[in-house]
N, C-alpha and C. Protein backbone atom coordinates (compact mmCIF):
# COMPACT_ATOMS: atom_id res chain seq x y z
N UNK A 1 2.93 -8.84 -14.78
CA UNK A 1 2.23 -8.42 -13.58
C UNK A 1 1.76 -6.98 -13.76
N UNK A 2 0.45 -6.61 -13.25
CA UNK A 2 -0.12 -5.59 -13.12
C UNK A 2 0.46 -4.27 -12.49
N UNK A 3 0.80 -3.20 -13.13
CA UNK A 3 0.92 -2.15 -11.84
C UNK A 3 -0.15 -1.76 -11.44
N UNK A 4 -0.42 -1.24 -9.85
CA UNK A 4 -1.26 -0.78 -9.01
C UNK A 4 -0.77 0.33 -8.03
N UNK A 5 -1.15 0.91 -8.05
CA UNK A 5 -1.30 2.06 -7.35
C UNK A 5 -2.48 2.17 -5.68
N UNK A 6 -1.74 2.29 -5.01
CA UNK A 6 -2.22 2.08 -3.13
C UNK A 6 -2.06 3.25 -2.64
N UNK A 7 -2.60 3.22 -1.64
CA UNK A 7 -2.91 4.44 -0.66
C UNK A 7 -2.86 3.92 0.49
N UNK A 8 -1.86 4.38 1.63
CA UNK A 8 -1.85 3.73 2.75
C UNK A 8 -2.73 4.62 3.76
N UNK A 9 -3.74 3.74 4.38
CA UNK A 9 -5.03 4.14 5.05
C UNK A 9 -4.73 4.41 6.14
N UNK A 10 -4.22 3.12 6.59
CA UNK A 10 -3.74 3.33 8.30
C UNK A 10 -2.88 2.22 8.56
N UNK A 11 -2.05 2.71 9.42
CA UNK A 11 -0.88 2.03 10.07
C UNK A 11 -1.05 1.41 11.45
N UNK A 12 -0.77 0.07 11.49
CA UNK A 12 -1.61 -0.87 12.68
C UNK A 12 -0.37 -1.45 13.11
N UNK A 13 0.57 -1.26 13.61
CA UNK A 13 1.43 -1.82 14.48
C UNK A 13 2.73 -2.16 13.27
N UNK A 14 2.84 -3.68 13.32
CA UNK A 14 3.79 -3.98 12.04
C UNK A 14 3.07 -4.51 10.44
N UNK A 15 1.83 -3.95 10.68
CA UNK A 15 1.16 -3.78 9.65
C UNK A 15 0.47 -2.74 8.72
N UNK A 16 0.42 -2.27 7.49
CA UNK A 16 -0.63 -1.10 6.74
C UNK A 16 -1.89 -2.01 6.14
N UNK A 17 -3.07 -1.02 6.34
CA UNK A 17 -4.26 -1.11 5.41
C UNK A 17 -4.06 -0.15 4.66
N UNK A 18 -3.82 -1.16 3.24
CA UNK A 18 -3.59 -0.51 1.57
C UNK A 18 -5.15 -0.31 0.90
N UNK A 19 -5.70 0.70 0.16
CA UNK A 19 -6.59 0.72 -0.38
C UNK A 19 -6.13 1.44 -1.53
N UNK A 20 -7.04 0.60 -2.67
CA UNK A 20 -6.24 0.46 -4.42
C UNK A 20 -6.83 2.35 -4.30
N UNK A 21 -5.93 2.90 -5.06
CA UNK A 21 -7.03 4.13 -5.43
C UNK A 21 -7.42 3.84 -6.98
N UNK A 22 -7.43 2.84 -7.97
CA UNK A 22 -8.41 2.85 -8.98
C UNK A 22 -9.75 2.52 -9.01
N UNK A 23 -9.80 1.56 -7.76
CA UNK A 23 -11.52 0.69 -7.32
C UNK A 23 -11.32 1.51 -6.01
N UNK A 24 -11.67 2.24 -5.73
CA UNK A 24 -12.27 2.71 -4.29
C UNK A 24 -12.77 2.03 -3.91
N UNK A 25 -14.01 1.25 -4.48
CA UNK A 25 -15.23 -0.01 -3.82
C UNK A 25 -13.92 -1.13 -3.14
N UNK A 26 -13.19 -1.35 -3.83
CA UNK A 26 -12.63 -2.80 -3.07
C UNK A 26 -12.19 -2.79 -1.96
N UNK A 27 -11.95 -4.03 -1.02
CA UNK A 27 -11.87 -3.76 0.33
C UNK A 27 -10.04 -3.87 0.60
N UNK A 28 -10.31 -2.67 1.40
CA UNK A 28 -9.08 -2.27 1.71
C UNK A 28 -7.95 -3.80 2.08
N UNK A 29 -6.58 -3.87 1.85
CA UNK A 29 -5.71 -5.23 1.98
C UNK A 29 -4.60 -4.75 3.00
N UNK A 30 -4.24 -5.70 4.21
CA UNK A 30 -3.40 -5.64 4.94
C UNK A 30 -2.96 -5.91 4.50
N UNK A 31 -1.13 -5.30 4.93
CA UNK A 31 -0.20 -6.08 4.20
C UNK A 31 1.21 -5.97 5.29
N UNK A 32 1.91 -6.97 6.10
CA UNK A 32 3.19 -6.62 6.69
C UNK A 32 4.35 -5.57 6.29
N UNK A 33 4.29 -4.46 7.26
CA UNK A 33 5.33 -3.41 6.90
C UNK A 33 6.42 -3.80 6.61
N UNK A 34 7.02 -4.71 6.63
CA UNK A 34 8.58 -5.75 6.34
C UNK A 34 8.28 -5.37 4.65
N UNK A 35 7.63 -5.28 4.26
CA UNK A 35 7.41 -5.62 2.66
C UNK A 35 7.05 -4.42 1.85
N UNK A 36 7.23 -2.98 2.97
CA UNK A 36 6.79 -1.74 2.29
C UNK A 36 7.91 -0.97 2.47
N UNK A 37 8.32 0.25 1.77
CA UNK A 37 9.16 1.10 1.93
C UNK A 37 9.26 1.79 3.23
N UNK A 38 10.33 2.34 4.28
CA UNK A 38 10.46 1.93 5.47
C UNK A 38 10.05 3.58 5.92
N UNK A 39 9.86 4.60 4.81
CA UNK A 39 9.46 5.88 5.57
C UNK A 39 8.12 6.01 4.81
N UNK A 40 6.90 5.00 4.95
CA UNK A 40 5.54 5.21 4.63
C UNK A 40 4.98 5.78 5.68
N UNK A 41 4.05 6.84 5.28
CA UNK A 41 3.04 7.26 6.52
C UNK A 41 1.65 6.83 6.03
N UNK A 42 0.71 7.77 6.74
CA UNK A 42 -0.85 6.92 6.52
C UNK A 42 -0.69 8.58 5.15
N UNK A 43 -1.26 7.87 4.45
CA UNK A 43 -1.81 8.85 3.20
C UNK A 43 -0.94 8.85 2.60
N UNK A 44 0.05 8.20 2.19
CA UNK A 44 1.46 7.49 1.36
C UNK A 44 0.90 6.79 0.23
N UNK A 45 1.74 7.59 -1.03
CA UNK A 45 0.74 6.80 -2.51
C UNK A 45 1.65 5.81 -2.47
N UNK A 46 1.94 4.52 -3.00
CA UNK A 46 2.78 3.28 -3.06
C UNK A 46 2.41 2.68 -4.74
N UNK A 47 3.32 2.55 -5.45
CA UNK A 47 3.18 1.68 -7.00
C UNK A 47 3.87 0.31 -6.46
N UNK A 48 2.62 -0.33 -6.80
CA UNK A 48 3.33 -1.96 -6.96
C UNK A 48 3.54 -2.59 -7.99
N UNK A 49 4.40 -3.13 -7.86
CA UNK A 49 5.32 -3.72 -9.24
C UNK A 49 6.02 -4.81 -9.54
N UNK A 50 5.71 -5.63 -9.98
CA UNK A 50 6.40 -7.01 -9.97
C UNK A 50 6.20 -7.47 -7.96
N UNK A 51 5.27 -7.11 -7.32
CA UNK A 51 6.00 -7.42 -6.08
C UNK A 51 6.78 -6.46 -5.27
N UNK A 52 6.89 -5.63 -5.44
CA UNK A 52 7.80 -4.26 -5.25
C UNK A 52 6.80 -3.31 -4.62
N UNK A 53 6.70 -2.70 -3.60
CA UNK A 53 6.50 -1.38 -3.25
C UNK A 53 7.29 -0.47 -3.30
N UNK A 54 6.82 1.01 -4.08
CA UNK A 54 7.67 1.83 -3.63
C UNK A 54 6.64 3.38 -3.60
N UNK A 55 7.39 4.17 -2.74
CA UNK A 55 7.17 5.31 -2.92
C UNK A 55 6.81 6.05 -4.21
N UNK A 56 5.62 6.95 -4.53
CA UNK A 56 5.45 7.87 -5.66
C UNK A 56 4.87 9.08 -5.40
C-alpha cells in the first residue's frame, strides 16, 4: 500500500475533508473522524499507511 500524505481542509461535524498535498488538482475526500487521530485540527498534515492515519 501506498503512503500518502493529507491535509485536513475542514472539519464538518463527525467528518474531515482530506486533500492529498502531492496532487493539489484532486478532489478533496471525506472521510469519518472515527478513523482519524482524535486531536486533528483543520490544517493537520496526516500520513496514511496501510490504512492508518496518523499525525506528522
Amino acid at each position: 500500500m501506498e503512503t500518502r500524505i493529507y491535509l485536513v481542509e475542514k472539519i464538518d461535524g463527525d467528518y474531515a475533508w482530506l486533500r492529498r498535498t502531492d496532487t493539489p488538482e484532486a478532489e478533496p475526500i471525506l472521510v469519518a473522524r472515527a478513523l482519524l487521530p482524535e486531536a486533528i485540527e483543520e490544517g493537520t498534515r496526516l500520513r496514511r499507511e496501510l490504512f492508518e492515519y496518523e499525525i506528522i
